[in-house]
C-alpha atoms as a PDB file:
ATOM      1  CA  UNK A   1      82.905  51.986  11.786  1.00  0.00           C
ATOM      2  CA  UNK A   2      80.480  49.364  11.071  1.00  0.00           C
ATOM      3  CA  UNK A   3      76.875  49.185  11.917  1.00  0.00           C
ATOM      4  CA  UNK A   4      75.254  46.208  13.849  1.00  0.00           C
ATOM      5  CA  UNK A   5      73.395  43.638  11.671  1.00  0.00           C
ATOM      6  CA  UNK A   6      69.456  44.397  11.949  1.00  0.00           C
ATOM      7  CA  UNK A   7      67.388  41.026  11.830  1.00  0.00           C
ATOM      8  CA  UNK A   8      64.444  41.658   8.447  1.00  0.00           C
ATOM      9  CA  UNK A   9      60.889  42.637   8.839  1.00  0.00           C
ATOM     10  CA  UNK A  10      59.295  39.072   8.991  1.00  0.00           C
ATOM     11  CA  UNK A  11      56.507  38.879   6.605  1.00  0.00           C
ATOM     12  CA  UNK A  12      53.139  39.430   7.383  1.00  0.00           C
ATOM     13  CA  UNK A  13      51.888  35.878   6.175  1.00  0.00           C
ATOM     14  CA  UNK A  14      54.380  34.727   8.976  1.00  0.00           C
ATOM     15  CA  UNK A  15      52.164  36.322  11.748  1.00  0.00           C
ATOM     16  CA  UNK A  16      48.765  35.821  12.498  1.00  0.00           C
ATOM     17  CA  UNK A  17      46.424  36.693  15.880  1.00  0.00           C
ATOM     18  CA  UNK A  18      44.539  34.131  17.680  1.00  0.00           C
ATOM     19  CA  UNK A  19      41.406  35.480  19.398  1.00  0.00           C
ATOM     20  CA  UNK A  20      40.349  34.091  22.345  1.00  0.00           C
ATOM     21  CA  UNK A  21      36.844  34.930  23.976  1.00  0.00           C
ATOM     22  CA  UNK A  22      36.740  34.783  28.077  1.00  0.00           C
ATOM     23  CA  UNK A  23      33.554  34.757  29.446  1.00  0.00           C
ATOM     24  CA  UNK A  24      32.398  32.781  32.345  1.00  0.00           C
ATOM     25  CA  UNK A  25      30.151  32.899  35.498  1.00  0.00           C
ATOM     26  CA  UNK A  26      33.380  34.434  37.457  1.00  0.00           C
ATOM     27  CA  UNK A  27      36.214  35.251  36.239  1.00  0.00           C
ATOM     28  CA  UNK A  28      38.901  36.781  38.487  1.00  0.00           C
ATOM     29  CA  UNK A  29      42.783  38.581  37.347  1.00  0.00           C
ATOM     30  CA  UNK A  30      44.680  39.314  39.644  1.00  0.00           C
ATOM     31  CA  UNK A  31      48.211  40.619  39.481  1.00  0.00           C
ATOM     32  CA  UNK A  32      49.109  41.016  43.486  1.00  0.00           C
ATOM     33  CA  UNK A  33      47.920  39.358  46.467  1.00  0.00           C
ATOM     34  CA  UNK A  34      48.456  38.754  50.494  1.00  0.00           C
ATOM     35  CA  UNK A  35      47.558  36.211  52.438  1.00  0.00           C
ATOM     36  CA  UNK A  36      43.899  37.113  53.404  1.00  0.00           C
ATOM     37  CA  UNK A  37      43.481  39.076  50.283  1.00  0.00           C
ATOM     38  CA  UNK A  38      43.424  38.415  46.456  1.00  0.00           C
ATOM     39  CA  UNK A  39      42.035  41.328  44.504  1.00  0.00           C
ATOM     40  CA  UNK A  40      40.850  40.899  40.726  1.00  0.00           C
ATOM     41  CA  UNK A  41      41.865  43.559  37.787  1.00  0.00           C
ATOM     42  CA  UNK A  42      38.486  44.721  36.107  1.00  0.00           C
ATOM     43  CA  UNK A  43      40.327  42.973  32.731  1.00  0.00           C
ATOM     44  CA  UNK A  44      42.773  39.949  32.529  1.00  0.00           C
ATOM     45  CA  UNK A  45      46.024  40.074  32.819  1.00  0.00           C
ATOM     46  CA  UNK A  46      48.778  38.872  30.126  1.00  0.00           C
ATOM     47  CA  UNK A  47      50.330  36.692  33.394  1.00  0.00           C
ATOM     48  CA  UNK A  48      46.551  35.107  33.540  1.00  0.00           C
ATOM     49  CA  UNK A  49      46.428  34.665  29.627  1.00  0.00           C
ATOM     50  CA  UNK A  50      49.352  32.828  29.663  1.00  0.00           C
ATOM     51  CA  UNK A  51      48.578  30.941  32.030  1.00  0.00           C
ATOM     52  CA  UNK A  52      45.771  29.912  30.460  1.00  0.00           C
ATOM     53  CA  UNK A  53      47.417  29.089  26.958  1.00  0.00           C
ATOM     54  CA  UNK A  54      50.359  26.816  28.647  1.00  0.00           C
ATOM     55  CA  UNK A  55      47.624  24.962  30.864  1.00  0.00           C
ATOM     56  CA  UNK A  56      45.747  24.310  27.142  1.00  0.00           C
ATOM     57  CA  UNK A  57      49.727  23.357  25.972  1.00  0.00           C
ATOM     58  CA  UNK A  58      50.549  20.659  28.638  1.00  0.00           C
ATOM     59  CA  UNK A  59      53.259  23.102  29.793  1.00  0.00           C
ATOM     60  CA  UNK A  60      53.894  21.898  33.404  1.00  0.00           C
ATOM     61  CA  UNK A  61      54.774  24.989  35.859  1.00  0.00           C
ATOM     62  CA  UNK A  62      58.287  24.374  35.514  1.00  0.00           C
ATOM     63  CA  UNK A  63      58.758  24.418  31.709  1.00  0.00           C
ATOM     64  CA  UNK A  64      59.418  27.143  29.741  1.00  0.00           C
ATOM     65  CA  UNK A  65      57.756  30.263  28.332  1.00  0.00           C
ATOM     66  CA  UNK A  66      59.694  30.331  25.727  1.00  0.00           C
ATOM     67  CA  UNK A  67      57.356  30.385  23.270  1.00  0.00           C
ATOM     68  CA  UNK A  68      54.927  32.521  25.478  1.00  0.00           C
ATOM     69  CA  UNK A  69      56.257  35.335  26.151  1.00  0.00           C
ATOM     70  CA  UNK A  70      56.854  36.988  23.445  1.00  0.00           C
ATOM     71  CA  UNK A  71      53.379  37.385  22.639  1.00  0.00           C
ATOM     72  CA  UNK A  72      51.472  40.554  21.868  1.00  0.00           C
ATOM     73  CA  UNK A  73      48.295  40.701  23.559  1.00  0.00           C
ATOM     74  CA  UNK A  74      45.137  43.007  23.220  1.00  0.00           C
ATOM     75  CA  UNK A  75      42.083  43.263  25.701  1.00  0.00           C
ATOM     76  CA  UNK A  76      39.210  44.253  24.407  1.00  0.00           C
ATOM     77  CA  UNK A  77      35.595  44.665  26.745  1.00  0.00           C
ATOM     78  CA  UNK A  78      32.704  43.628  25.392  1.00  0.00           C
ATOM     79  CA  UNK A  79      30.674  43.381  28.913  1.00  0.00           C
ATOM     80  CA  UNK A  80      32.787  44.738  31.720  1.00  0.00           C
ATOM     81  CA  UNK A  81      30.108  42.387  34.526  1.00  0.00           C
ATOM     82  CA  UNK A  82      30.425  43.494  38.138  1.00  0.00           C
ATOM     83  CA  UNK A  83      32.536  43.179  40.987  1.00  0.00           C
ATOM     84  CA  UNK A  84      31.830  40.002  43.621  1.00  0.00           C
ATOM     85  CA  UNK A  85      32.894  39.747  47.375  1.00  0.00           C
ATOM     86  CA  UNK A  86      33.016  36.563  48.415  1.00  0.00           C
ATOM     87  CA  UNK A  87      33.770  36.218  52.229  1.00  0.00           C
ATOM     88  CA  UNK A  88      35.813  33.353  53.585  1.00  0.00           C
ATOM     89  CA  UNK A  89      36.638  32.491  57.320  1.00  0.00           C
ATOM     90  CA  UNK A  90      39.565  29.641  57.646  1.00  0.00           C
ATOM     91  CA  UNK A  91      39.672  27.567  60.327  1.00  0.00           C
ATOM     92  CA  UNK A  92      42.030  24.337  61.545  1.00  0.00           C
ATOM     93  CA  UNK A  93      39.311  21.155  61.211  1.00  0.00           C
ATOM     94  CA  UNK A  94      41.233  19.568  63.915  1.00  0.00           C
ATOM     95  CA  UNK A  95      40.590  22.439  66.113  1.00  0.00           C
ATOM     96  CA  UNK A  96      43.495  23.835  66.925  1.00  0.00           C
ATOM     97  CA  UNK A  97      44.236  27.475  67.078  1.00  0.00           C
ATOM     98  CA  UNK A  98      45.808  28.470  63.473  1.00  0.00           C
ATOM     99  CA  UNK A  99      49.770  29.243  63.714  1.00  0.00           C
ATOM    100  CA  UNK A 100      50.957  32.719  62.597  1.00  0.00           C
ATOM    101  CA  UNK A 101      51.667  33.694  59.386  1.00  0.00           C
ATOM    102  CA  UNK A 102      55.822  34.306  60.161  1.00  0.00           C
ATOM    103  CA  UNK A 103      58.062  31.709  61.236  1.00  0.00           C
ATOM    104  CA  UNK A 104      60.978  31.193  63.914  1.00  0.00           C
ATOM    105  CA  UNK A 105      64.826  30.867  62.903  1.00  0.00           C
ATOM    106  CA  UNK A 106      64.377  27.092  63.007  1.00  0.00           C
ATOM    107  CA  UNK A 107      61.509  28.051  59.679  1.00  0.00           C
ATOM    108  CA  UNK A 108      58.767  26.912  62.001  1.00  0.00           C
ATOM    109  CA  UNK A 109      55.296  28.467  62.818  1.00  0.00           C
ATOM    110  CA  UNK A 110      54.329  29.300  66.298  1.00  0.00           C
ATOM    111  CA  UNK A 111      50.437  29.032  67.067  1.00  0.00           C
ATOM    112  CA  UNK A 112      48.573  32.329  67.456  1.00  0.00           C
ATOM    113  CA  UNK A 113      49.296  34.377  70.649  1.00  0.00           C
ATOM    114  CA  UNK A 114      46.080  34.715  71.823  1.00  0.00           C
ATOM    115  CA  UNK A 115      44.618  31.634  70.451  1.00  0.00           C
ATOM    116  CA  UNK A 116      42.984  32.113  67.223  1.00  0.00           C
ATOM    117  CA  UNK A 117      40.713  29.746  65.838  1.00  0.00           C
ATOM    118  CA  UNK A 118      39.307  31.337  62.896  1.00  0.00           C
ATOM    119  CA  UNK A 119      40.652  33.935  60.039  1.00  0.00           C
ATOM    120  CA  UNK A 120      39.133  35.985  57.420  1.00  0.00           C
ATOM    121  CA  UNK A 121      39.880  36.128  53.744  1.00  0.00           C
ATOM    122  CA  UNK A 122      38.861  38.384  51.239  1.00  0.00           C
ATOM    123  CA  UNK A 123      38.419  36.935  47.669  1.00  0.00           C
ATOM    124  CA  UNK A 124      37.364  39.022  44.852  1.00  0.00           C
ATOM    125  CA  UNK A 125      35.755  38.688  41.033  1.00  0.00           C
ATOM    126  CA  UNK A 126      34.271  39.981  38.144  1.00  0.00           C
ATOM    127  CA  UNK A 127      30.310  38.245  37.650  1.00  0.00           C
ATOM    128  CA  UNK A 128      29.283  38.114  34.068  1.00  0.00           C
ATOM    129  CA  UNK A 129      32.000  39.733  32.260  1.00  0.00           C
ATOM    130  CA  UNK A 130      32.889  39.129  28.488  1.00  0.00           C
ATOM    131  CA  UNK A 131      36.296  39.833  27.159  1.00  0.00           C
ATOM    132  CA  UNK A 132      38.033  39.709  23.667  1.00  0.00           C
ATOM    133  CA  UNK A 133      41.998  38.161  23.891  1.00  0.00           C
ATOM    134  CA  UNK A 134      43.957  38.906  21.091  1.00  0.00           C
ATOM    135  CA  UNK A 135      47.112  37.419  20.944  1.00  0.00           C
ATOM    136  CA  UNK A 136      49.615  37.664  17.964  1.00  0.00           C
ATOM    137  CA  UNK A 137      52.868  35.916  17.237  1.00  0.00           C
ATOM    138  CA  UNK A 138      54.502  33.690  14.794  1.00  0.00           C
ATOM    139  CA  UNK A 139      51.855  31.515  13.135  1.00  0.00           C
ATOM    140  CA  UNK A 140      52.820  28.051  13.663  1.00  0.00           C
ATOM    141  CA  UNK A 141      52.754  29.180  17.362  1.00  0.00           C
ATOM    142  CA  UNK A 142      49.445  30.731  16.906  1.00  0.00           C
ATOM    143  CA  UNK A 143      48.026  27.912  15.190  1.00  0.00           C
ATOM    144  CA  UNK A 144      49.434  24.986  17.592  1.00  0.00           C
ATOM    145  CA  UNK A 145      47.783  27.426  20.570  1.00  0.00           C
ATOM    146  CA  UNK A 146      44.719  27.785  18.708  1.00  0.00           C
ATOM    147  CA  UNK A 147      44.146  23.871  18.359  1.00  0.00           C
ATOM    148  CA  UNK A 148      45.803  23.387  22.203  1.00  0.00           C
ATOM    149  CA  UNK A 149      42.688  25.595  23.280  1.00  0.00           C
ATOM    150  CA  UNK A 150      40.210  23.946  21.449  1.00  0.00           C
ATOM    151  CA  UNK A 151      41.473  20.178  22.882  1.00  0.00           C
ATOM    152  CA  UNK A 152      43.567  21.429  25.957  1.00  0.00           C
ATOM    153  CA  UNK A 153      45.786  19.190  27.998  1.00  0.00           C
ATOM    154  CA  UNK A 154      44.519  20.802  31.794  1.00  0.00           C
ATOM    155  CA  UNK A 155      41.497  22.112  32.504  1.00  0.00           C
ATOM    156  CA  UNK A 156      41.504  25.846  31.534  1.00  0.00           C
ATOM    157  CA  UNK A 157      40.315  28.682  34.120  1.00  0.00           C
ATOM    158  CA  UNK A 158      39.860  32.386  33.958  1.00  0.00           C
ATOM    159  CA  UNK A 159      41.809  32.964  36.378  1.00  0.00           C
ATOM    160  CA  UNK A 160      41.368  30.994  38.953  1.00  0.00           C
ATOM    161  CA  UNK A 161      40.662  26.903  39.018  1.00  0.00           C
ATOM    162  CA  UNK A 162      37.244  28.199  40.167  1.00  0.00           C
ATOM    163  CA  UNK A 163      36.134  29.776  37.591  1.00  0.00           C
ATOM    164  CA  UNK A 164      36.033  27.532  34.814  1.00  0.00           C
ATOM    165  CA  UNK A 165      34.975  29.536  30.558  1.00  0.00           C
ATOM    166  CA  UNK A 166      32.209  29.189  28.836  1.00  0.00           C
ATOM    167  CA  UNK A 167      32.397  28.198  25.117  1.00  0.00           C
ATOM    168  CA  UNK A 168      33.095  28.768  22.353  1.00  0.00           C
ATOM    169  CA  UNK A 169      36.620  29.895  23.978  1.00  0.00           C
ATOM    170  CA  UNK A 170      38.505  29.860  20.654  1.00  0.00           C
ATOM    171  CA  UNK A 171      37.311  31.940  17.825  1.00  0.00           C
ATOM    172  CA  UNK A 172      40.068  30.819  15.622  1.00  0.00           C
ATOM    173  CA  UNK A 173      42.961  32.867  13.752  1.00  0.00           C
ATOM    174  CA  UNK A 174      42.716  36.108  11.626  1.00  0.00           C
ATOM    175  CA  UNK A 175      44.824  38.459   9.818  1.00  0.00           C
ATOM    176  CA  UNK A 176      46.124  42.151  11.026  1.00  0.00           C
ATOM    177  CA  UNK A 177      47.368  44.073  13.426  1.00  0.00           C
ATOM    178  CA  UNK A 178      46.219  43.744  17.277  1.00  0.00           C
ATOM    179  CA  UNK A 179      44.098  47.051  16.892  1.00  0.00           C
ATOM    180  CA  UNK A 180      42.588  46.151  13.590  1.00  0.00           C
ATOM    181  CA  UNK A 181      41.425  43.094  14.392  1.00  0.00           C
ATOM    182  CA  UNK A 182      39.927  44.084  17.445  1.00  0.00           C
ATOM    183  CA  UNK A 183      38.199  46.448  15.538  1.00  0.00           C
ATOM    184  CA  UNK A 184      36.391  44.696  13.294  1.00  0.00           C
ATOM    185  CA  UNK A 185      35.884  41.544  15.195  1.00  0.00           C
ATOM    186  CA  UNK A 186      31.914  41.791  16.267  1.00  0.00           C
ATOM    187  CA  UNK A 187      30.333  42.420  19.953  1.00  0.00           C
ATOM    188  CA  UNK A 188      30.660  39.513  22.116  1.00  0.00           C
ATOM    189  CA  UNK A 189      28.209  40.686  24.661  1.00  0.00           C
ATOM    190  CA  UNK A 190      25.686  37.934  26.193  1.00  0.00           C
ATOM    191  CA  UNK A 191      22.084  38.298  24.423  1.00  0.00           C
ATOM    192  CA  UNK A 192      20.685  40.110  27.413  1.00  0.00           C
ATOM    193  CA  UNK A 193      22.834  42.549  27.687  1.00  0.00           C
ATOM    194  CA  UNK A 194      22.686  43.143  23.286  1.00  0.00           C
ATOM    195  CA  UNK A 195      18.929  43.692  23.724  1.00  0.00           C
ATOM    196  CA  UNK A 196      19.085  46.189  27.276  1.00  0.00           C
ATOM    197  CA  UNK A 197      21.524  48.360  24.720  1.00  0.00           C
ATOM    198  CA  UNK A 198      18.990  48.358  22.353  1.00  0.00           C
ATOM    199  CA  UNK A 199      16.249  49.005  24.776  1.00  0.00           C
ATOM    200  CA  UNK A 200      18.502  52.126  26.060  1.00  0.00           C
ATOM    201  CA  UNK A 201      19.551  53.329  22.457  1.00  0.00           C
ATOM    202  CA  UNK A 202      15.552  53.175  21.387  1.00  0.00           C
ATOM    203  CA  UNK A 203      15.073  55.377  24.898  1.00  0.00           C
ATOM    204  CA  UNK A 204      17.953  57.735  24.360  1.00  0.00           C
ATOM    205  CA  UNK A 205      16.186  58.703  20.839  1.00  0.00           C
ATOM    206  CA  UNK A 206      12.724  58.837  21.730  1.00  0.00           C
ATOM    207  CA  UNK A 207      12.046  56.023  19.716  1.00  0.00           C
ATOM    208  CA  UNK A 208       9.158  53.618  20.569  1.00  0.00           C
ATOM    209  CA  UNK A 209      11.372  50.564  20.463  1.00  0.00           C
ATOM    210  CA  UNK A 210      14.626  49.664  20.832  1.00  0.00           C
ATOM    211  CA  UNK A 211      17.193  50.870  18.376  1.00  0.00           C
ATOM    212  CA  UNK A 212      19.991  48.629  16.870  1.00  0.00           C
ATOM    213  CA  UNK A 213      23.212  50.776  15.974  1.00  0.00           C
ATOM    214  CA  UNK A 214      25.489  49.413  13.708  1.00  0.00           C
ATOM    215  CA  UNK A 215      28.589  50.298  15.590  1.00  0.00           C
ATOM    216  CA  UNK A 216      29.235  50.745  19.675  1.00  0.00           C
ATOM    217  CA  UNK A 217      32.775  52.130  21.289  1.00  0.00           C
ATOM    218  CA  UNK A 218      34.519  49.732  23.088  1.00  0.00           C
ATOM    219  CA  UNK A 219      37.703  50.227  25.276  1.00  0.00           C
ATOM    220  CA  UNK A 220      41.077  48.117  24.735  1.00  0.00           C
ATOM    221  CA  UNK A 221      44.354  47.921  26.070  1.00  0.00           C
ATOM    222  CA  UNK A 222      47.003  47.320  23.334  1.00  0.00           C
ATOM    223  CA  UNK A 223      50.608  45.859  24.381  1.00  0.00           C
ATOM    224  CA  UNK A 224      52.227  48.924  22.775  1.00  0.00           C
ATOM    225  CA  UNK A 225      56.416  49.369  23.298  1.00  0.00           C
ATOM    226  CA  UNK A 226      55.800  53.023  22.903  1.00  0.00           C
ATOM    227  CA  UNK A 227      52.949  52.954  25.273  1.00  0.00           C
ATOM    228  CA  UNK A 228      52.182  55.804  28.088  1.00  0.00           C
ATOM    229  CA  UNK A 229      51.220  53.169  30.926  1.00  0.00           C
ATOM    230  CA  UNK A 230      53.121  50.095  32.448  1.00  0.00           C
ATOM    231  CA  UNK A 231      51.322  47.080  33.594  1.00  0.00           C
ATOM    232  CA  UNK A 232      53.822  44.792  36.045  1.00  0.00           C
ATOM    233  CA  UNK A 233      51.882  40.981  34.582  1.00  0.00           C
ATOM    234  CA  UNK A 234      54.265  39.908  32.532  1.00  0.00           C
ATOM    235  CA  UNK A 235      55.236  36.116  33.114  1.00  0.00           C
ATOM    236  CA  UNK A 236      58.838  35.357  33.374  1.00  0.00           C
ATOM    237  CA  UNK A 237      58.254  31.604  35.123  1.00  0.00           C
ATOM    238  CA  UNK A 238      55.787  30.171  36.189  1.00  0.00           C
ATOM    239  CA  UNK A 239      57.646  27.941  38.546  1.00  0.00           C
ATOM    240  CA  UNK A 240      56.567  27.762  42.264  1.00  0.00           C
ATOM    241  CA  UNK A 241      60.286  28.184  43.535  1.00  0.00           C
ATOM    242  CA  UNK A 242      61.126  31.028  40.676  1.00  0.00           C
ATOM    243  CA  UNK A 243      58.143  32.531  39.762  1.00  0.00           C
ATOM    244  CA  UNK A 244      58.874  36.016  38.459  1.00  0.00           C
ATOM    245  CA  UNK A 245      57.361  38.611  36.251  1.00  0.00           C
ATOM    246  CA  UNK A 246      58.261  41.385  34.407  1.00  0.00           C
ATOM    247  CA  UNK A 247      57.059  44.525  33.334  1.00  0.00           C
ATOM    248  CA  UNK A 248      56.054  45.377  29.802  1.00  0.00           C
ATOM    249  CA  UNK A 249      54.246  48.814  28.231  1.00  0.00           C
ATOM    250  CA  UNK A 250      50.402  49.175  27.202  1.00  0.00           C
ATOM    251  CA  UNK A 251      48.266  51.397  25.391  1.00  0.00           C
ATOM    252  CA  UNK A 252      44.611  52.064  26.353  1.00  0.00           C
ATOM    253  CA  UNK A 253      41.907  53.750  23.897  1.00  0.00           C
ATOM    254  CA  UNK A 254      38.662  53.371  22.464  1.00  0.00           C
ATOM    255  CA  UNK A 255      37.695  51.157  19.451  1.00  0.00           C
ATOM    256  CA  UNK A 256      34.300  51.466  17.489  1.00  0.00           C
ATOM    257  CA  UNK A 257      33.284  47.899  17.044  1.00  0.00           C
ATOM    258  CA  UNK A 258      30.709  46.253  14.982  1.00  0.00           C
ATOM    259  CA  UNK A 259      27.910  45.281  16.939  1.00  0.00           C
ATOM    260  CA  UNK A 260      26.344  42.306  14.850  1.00  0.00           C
ATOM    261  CA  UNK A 261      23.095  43.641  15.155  1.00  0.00           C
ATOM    262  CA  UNK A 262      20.847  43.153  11.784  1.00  0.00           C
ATOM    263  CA  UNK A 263      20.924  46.095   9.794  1.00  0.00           C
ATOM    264  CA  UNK A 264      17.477  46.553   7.337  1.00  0.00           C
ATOM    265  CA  UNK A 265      19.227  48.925   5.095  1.00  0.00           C
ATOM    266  CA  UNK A 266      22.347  51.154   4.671  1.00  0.00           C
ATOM    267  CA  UNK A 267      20.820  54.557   5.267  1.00  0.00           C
ATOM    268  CA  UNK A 268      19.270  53.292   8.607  1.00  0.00           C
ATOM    269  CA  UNK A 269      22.865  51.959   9.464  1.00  0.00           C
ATOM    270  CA  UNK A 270      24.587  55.039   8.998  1.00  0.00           C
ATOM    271  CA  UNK A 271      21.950  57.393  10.749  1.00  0.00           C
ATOM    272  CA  UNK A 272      22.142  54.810  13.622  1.00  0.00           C
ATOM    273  CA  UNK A 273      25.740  54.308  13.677  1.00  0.00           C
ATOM    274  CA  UNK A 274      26.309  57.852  15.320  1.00  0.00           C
ATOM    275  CA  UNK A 275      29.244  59.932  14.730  1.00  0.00           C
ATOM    276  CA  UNK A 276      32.718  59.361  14.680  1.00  0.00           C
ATOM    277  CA  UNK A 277      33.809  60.858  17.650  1.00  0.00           C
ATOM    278  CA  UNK A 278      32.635  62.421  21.205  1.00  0.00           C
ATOM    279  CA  UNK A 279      31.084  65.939  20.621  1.00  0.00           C
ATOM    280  CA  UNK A 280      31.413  67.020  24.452  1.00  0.00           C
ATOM    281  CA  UNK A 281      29.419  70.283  23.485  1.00  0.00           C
ATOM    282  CA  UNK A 282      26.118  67.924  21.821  1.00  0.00           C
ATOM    283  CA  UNK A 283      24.154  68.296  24.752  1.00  0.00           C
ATOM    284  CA  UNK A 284      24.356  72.560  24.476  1.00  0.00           C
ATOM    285  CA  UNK A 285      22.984  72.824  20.710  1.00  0.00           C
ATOM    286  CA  UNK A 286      26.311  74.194  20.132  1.00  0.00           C
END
């Protein structure tokens, strides 16, 4: 009996993890929609990431992923922002009533039985949010992506053509797993919200300032094979007349992050920087 041949470990100077910052005005992820409807996740999807990297590429909607897919991606959020409803009513500017949304044998749509001028859609999105993208792969790939991102070939969205990123969008390559990079790569929080944690921190403590910890916790979602949650974003095509997706298995926890904050000395760090984990019992002197 003889065993299948097993492909060798690739070397870890052959991978490397591009990290991509996506922050914006709006920013909206949404992995299902209907017609008069199109939700947002409260963190972007790998199907919007992608998206994003092959519009930077030149990759037209009916090339392949090839080089895409197989990706590992991380999420990490800095500033989670709030959700937006933005109300739309649609309407036919010739001024005829709008047709239904199904369609006769002969693929044709009948007007609206009684006539109906106007229709409502639902849009929503995340206002002010900040997220860390970590995405690792081969490095040439990660390097050509990295410089496709920094001089892309469409304009790039978060999302949605609407909602256009800030910069810097591309805070170049590092070295290390998914987790530990996102570990040790600092807050990425806008400046007001950096000094309202301080402000809060100071008031938690009694202090008569604000307080700058050294470290905050930060949630992530890690693409993980071994994962106990499924997230159904993964691109397959892109293509208007195949588009597919597939499934693929995540990993969500907590990271404590650097927060970038000036730190006067090293015993005022570590008194600030908390401890290591959640004492649920704190609060009872226990």
């Amino acid at each position: 009996m003889t065993s299948s041949p097993t492909t060798p470990p690739q070397p870890t100077g052959d991978r490397a993890v591009l990290l991509l910052r996506l922050a914006g005005p709006m920013q909206s992820w949404g992995s299902r929609s209907a017609f008069n409807r199109r939700e947002t996740n409260p963190e972007p999807t790998k199907s919007g990431v992608i998206g994003l990297l092959a519009a930077a590429s030149g990759l037209a909607r009916e090339d392949p992923l090839d080089e895409l897919i197989p990706l590992s991606l991380g999420i990490r959020v800095d500033q989670p922002g709030s959700l937006l409803r933005d109300y739309h009513i649609v309407s036919d500017y010739r001024g005829r009533p709008l047709p239904q949304a199904g369609v006769s044998t002969k693929g044709l749509q009948k007007p609206t039985s009684p006539a109906k001028n106007t229709h409502v859609t639902t849009r929503y999105y995340l206002q002010d949010a900040v997220f860390l993208a970590a995405l690792a792969g081969h490095r040439s790939v990660i390097e050509a992506l990295d410089q496709a991102v920094r001089a892309p070939a469409f304009p790039l969205a978060l999302g949605r053509r609407s909602c256009p990123p800030t910069q810097p969008l591309s805070l170049g390559l590092r070295e290390g797993s998914l987790e530990d990079v996102l570990r040790e790569e600092p807050w990425q929080a806008s400046r007001r919200v950096r000094e309202q944690y301080a402000a809060q921190c100071g008031r938690d403590r009694g202090a008569d300032g604000p307080l700058y910890p050294a470290r905050l916790d930060r949630s992530v979602t890690l693409e993980d094979p071994s994962g106990d949650d499924v997230l159904h974003d993964a691109p397959v095509s892109f293509d208007p007349y195949t588009r597919s997706f597939t499934s693929r298995r995540v990993r969500h926890t907590w990271l404590r992050i650097p927060t970038g904050f000036p730190q006067p000395d090293t015993t005022a760090t570590d008194e600030l920087a908390g401890p290591a984990e959640h004492d649920p019992f704190a609060l009872l002197g226990w």
